[in-house]
N, C-alpha and C. Protein backbone atom coordinates (compact mmCIF):
# COMPACT_ATOMS: atom_id res chain seq x y z
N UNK A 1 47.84 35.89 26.99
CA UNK A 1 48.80 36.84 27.52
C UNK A 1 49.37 37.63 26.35
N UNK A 2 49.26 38.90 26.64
CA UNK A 2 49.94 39.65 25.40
C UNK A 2 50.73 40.60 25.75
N UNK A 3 52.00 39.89 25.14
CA UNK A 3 53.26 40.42 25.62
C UNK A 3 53.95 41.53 24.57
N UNK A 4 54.24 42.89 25.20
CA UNK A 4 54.65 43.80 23.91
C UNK A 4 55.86 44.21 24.69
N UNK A 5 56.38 45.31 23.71
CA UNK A 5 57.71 45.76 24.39
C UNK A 5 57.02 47.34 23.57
N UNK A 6 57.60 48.36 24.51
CA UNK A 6 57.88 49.92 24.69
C UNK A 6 59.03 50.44 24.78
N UNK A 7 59.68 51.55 24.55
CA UNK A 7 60.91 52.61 25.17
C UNK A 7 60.18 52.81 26.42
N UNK A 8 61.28 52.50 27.04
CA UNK A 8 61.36 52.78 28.74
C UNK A 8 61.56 54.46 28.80
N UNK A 9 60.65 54.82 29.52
CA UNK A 9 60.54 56.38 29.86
C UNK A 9 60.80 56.50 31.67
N UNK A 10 61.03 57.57 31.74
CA UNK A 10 61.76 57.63 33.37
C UNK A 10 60.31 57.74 34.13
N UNK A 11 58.85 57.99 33.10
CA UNK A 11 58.26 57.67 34.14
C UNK A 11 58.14 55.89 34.49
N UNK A 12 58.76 54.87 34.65
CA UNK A 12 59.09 53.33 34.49
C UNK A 12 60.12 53.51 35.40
N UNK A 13 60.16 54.47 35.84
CA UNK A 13 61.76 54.04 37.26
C UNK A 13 60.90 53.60 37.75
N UNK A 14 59.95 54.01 38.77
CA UNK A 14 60.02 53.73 40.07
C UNK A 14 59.35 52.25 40.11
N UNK A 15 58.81 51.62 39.24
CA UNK A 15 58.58 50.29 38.84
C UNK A 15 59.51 49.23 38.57
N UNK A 16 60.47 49.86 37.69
CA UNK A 16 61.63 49.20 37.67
C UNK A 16 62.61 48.96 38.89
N UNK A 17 62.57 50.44 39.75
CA UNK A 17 63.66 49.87 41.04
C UNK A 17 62.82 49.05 41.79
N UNK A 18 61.43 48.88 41.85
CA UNK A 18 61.20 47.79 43.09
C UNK A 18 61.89 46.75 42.46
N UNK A 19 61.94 46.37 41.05
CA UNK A 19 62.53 44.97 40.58
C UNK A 19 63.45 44.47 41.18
N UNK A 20 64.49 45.91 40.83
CA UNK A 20 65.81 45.39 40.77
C UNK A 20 66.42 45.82 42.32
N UNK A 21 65.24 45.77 43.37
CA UNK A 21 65.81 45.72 44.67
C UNK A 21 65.18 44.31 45.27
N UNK A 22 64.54 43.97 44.65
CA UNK A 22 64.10 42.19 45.63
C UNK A 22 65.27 41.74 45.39
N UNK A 23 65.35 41.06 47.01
CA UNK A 23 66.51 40.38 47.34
C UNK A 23 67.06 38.93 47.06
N UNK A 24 65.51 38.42 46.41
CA UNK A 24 65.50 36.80 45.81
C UNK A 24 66.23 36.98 44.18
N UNK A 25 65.75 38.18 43.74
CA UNK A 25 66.40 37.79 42.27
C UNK A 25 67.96 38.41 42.53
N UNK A 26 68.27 39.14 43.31
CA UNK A 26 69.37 40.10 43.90
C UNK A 26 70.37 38.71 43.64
N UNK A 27 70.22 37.94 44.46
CA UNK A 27 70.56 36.38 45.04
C UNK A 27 70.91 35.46 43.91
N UNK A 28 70.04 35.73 43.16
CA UNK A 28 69.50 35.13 41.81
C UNK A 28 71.16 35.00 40.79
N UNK A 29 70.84 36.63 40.56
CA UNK A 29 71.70 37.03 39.72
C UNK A 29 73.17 37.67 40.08
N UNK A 30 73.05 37.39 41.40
CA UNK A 30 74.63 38.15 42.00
C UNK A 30 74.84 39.88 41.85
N UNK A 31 73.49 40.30 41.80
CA UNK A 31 73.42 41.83 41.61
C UNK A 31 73.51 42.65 42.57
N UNK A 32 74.57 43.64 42.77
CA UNK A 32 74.15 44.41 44.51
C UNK A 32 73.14 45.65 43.77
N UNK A 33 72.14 45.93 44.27
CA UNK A 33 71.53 46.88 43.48
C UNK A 33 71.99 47.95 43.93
N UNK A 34 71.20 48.85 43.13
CA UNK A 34 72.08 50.12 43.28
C UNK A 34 70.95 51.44 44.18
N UNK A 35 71.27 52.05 45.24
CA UNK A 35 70.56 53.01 46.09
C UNK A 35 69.86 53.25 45.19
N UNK A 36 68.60 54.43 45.85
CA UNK A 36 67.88 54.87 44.28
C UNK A 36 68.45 56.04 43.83
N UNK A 37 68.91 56.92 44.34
CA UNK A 37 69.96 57.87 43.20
C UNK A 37 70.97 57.22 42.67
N UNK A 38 71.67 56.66 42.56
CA UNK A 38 72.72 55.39 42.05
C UNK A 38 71.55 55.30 40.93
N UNK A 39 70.25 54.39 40.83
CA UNK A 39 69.50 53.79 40.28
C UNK A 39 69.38 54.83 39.07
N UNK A 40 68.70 55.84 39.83
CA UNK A 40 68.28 56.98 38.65
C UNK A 40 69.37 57.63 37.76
N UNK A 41 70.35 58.10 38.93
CA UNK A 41 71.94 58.23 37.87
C UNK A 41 72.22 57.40 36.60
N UNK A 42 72.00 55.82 36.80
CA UNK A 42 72.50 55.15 36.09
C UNK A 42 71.43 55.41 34.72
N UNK A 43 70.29 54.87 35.15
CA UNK A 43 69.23 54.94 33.80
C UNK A 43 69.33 56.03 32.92
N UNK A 44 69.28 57.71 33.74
CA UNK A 44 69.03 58.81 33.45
C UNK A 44 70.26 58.83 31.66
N UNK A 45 71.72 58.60 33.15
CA UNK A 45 72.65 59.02 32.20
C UNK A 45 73.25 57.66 31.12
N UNK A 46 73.51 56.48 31.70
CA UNK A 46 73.92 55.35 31.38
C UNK A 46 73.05 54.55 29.84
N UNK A 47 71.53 54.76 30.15
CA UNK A 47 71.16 54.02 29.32
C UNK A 47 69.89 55.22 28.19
N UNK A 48 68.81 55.63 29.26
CA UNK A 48 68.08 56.79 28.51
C UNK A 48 68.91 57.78 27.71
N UNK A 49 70.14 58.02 28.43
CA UNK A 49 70.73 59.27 27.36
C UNK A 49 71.67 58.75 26.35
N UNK A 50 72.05 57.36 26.20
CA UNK A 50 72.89 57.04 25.43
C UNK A 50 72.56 56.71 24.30
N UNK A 51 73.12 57.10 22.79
CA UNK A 51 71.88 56.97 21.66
C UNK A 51 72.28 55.31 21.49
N UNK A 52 73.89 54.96 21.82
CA UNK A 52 74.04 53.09 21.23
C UNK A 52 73.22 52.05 22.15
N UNK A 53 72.32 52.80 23.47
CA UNK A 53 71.58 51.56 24.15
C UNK A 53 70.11 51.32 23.15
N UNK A 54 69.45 50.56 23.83
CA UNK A 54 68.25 50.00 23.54
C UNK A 54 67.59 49.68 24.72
N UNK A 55 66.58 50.12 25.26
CA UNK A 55 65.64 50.07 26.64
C UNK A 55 64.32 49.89 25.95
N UNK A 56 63.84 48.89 25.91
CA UNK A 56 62.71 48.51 25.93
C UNK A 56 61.68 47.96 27.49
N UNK A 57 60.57 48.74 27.43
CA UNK A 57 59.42 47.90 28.70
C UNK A 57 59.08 46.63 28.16
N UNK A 58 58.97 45.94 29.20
CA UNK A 58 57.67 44.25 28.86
C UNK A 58 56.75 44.34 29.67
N UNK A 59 56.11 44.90 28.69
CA UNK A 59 54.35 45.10 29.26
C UNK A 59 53.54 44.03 28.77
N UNK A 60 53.06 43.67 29.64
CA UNK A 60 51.24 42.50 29.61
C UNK A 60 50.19 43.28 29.82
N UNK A 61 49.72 43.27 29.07
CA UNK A 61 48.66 43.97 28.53
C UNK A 61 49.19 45.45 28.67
N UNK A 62 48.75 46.33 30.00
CA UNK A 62 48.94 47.87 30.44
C UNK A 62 49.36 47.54 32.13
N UNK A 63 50.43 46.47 31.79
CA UNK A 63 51.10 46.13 32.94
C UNK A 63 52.94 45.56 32.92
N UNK A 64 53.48 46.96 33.36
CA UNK A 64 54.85 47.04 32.96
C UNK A 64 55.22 45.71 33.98
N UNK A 65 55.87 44.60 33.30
CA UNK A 65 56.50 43.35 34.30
C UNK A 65 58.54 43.48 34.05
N UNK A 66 58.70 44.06 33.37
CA UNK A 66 60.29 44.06 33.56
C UNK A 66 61.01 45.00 32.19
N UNK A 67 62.10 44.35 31.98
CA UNK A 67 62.89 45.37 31.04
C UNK A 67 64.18 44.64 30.16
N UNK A 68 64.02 44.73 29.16
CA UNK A 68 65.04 44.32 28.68
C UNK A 68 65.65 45.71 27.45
N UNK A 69 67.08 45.38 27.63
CA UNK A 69 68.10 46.32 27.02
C UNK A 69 69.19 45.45 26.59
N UNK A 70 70.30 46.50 25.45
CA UNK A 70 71.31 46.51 24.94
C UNK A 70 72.26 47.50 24.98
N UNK A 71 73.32 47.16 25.08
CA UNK A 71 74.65 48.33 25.19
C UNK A 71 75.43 47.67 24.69
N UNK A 72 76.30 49.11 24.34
CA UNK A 72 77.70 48.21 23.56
C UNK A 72 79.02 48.25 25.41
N UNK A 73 79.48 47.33 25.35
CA UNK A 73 80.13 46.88 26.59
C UNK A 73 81.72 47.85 25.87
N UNK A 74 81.66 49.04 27.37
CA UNK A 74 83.29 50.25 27.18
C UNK A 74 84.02 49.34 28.04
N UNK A 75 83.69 47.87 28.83
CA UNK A 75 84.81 47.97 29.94
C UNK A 75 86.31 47.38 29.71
N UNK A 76 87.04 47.95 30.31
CA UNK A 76 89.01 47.66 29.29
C UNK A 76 88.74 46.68 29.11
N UNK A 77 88.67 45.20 29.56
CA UNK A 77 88.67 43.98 29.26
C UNK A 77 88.22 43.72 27.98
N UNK A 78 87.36 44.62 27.58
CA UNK A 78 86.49 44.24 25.71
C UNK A 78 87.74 45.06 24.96
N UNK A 79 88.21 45.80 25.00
CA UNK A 79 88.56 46.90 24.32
C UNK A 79 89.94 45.94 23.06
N UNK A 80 89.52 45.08 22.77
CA UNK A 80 90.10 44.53 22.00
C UNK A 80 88.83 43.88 20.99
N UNK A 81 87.76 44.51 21.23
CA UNK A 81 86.47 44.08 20.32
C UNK A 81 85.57 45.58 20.83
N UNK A 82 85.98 46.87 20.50
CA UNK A 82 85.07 48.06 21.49
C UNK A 82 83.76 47.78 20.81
N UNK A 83 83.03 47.22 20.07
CA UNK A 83 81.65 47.10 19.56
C UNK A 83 81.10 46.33 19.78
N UNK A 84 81.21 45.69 21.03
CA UNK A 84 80.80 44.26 21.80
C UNK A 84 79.61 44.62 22.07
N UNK A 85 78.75 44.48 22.17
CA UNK A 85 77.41 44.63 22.22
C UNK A 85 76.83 43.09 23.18
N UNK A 86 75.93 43.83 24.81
CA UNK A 86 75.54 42.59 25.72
C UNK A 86 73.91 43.57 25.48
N UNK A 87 73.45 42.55 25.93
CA UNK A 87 72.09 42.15 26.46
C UNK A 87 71.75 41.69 27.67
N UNK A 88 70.48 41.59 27.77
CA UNK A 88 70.34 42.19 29.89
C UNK A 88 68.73 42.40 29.87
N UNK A 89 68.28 41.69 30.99
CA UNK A 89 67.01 41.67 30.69
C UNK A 89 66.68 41.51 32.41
N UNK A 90 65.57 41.80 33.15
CA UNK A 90 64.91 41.84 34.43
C UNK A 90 63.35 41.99 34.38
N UNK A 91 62.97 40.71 34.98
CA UNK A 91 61.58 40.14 34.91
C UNK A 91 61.21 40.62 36.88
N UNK A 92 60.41 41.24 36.93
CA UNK A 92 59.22 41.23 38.47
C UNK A 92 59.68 39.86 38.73
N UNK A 93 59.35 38.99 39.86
CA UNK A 93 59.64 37.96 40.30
C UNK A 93 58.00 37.37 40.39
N UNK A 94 57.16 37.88 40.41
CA UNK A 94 55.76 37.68 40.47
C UNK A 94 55.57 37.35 38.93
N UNK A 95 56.36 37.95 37.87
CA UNK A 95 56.07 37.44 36.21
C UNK A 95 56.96 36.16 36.02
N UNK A 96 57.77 35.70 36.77
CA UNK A 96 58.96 34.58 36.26
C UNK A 96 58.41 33.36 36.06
N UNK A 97 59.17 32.29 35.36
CA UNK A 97 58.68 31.35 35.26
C UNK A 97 57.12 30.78 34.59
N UNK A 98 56.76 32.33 33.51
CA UNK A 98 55.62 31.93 32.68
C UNK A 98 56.08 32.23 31.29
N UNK A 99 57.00 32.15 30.95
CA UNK A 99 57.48 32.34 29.83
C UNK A 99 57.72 34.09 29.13
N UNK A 100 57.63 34.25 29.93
CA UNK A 100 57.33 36.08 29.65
C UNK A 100 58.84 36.30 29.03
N UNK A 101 59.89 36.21 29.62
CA UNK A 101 61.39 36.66 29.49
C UNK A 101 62.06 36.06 27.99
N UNK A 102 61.30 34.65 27.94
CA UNK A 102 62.01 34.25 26.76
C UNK A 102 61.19 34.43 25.45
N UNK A 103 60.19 34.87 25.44
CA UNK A 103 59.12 35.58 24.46
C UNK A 103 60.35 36.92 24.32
N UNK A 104 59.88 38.03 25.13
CA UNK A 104 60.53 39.48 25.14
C UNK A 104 61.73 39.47 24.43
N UNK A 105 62.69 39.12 24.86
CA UNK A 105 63.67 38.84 24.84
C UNK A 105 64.45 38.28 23.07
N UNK A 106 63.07 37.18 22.90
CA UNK A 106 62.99 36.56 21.36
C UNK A 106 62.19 38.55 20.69
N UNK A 107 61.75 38.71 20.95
CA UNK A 107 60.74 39.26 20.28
C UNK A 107 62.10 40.89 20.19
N UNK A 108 62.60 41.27 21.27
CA UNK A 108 64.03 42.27 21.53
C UNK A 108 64.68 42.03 20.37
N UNK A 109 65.32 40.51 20.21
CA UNK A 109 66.32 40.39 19.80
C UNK A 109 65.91 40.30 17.74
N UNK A 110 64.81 39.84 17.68
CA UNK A 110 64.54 40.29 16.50
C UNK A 110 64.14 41.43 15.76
N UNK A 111 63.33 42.75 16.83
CA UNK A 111 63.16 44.44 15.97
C UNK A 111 64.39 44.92 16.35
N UNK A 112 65.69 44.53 17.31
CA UNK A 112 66.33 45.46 17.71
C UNK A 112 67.97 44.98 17.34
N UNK A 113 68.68 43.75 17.20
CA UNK A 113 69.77 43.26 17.14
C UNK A 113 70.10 42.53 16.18
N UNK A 114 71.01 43.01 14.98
CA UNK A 114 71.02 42.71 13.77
C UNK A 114 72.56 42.05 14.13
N UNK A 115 73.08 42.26 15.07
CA UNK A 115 74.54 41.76 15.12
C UNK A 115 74.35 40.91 16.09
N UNK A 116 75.87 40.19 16.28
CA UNK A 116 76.15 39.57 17.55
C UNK A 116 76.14 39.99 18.23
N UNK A 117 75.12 39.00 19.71
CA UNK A 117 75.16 40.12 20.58
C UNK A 117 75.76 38.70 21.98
N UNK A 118 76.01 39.68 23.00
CA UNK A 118 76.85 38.68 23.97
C UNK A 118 75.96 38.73 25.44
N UNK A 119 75.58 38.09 26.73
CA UNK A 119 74.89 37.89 28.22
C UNK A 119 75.89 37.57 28.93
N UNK A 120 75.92 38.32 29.97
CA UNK A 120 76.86 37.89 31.10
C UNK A 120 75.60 37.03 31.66
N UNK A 121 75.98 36.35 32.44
CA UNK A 121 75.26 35.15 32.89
C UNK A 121 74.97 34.56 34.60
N UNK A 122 74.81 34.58 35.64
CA UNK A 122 75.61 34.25 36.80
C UNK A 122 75.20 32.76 36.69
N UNK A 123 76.04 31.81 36.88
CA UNK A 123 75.72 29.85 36.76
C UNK A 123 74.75 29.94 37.51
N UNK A 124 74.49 29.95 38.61
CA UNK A 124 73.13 29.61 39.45
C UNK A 124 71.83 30.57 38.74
N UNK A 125 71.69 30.79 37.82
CA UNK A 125 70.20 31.35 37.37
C UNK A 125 70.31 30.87 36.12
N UNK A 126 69.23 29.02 36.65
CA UNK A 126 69.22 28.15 35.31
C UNK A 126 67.82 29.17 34.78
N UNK A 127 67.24 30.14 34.96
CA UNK A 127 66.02 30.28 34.20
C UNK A 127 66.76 31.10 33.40
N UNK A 128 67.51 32.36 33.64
CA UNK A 128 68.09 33.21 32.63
C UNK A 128 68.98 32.32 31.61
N UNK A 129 69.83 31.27 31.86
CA UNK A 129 70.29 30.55 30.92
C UNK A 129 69.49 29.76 30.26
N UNK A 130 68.25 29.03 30.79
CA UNK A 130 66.93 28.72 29.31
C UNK A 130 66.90 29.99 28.56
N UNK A 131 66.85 30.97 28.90
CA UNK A 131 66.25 31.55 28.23
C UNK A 131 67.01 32.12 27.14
N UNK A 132 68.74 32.35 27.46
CA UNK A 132 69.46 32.92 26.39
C UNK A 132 69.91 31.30 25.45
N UNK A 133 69.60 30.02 26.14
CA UNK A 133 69.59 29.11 25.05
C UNK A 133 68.61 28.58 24.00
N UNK A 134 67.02 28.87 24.78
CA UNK A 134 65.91 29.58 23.89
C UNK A 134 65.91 30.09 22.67
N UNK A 135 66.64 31.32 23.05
CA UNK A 135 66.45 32.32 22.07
C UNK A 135 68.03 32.18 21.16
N UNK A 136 68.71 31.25 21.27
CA UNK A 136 69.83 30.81 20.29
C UNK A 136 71.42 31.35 20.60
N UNK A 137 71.59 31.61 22.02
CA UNK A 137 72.61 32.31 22.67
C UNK A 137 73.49 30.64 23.18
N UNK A 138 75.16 30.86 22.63
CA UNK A 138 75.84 29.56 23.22
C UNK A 138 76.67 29.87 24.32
N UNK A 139 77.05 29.06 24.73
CA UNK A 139 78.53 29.69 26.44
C UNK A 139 79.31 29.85 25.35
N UNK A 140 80.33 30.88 25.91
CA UNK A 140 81.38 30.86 25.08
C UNK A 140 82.57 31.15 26.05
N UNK A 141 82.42 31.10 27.75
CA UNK A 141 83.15 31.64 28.60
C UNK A 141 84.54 30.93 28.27
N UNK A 142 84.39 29.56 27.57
CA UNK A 142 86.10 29.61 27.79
C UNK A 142 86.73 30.10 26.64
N UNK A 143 85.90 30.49 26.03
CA UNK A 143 86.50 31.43 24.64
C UNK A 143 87.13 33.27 25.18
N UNK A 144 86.62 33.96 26.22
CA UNK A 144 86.96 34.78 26.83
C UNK A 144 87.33 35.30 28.02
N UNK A 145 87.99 34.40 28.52
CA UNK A 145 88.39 34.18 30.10
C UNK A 145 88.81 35.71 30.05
N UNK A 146 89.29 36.27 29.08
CA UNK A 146 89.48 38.29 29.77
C UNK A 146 87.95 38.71 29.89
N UNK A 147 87.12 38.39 29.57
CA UNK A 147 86.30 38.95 29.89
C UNK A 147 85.39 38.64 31.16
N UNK A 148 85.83 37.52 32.02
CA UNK A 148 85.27 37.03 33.22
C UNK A 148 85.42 37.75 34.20
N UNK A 149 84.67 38.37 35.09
CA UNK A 149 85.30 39.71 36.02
C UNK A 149 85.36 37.60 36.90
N UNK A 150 84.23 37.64 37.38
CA UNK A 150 84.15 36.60 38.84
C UNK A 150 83.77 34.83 38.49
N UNK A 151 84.20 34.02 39.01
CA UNK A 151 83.82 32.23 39.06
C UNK A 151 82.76 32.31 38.60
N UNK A 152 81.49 33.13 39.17
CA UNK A 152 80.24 32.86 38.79
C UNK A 152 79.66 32.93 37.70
N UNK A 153 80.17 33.94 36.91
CA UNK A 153 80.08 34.47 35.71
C UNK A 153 79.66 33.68 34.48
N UNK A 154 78.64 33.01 33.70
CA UNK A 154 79.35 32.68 32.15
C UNK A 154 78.98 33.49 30.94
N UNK A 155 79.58 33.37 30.17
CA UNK A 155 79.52 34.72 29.01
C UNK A 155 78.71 33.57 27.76
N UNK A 156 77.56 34.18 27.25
CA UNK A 156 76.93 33.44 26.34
C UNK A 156 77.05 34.89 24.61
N UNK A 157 76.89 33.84 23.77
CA UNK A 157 76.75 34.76 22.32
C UNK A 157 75.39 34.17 21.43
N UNK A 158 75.50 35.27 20.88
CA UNK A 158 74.25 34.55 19.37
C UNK A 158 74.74 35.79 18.65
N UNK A 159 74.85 34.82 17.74
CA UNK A 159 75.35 35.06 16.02
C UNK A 159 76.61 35.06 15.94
N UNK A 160 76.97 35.28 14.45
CA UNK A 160 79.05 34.94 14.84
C UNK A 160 79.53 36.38 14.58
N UNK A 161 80.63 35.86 15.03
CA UNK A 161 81.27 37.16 15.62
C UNK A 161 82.72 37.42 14.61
C-alpha cells in the first residue's frame, strides 16, 4: 500500500463531501456535516484560501481515501494562546481500520508541523484516539476545560507547549 499525501485542490470536493456526509462516521465523530454549499463555502474560503492552514490529500496509489489538515484555532475560548494550532484528519469509511490514518497523519505531522500541535477528539472514536496516541499526541482535556465546547469532547497535544 502506498500511502502519499498532496495539496487538496477543489477539484477533491466532491470526493471529500461524500466522506464527510456518511452518517456512520457522522455518528462516529459527533459531526453535523455541512449542506454542500456550507461544504464548499467552508473549504473554498476557510481552509484553500487561508495561507496559516495546511490541506493535504491521502492518496493510495491514484486513489484519493481522505484528508488531513491544520489550522491555527481563532475561537474566543483559545484567545489566550491565538497560535494554537489543531489538527483534523477524515478517512472514507471503506479505508478505516487499515492503518492508513495513522501512517498520514505520522507522515503530516512530520513535512508539515514543527510546533505543538493540539485534536479535538469525540471519546467514542477509540480509532481516532489510537491514532493521535500513535503518532505521540497526550489528553490534556483537564488541562483546558475553557477549551471544551461539549462532555464528549477530549483535547489531545504533541509537543510542549
Amino acid at each position: 500500500m502506498n500511502i502519499s499525501l498532496h495539496p487538496i485542490t477543489e477539484a477533491d470536493l466532491d470526493i471529500l463531501f461524500e466522506f464527510e456526509n456518511d452518517p456512520i462516521a457522522n455518528k462516529m465523530a459527533d459531526f453535523v456535516p455541512r449542506k454542500r454549499k456550507a461544504f464548499n463555502l467552508h473549504w473554498q474560503q476557510k481552509v484553500l484560501a487561508n495561507e496559516k492552514a495546511i490541506a493535504q490529500g491521502i492518496w493510495i496509489d491514484d486513489v484519493l481515501v481522505g484528508n488531513v489538515l491544520s489550522w491555527i484555532n481563532t475561537d474566543a475560548a483559545a484567545k489566550s494562546d491565538p497560535q494554537m494550532r489543531l489538527v483534523g484528519y477524515w478517512i472514507g469509511r471503506e479505508h478505516w481500520g487499515k492503518g492508513i490514518a495513522t501512517k498520514a497523519v505520522e507522515m503530516f505531522l512530520k513535512q508539515f508541523i514543527s510546533s505543538p500541535v493540539f485534536a479535538y477528539i469525540n471519546k467514542q472514536n477509540e480509532g481516532s484516539v489510537a491514532v493521535a496516541y500513535a503518532n505521540g499526541f497526550f489528553d490534556v482535556t483537564a488541562q483546558y476545560p475553557q477549551l471544551i465546547s461539549k462532555d464528549s469532547l477530549r483535547l489531545f497535544r504533541r509537543g510542549n507547549v
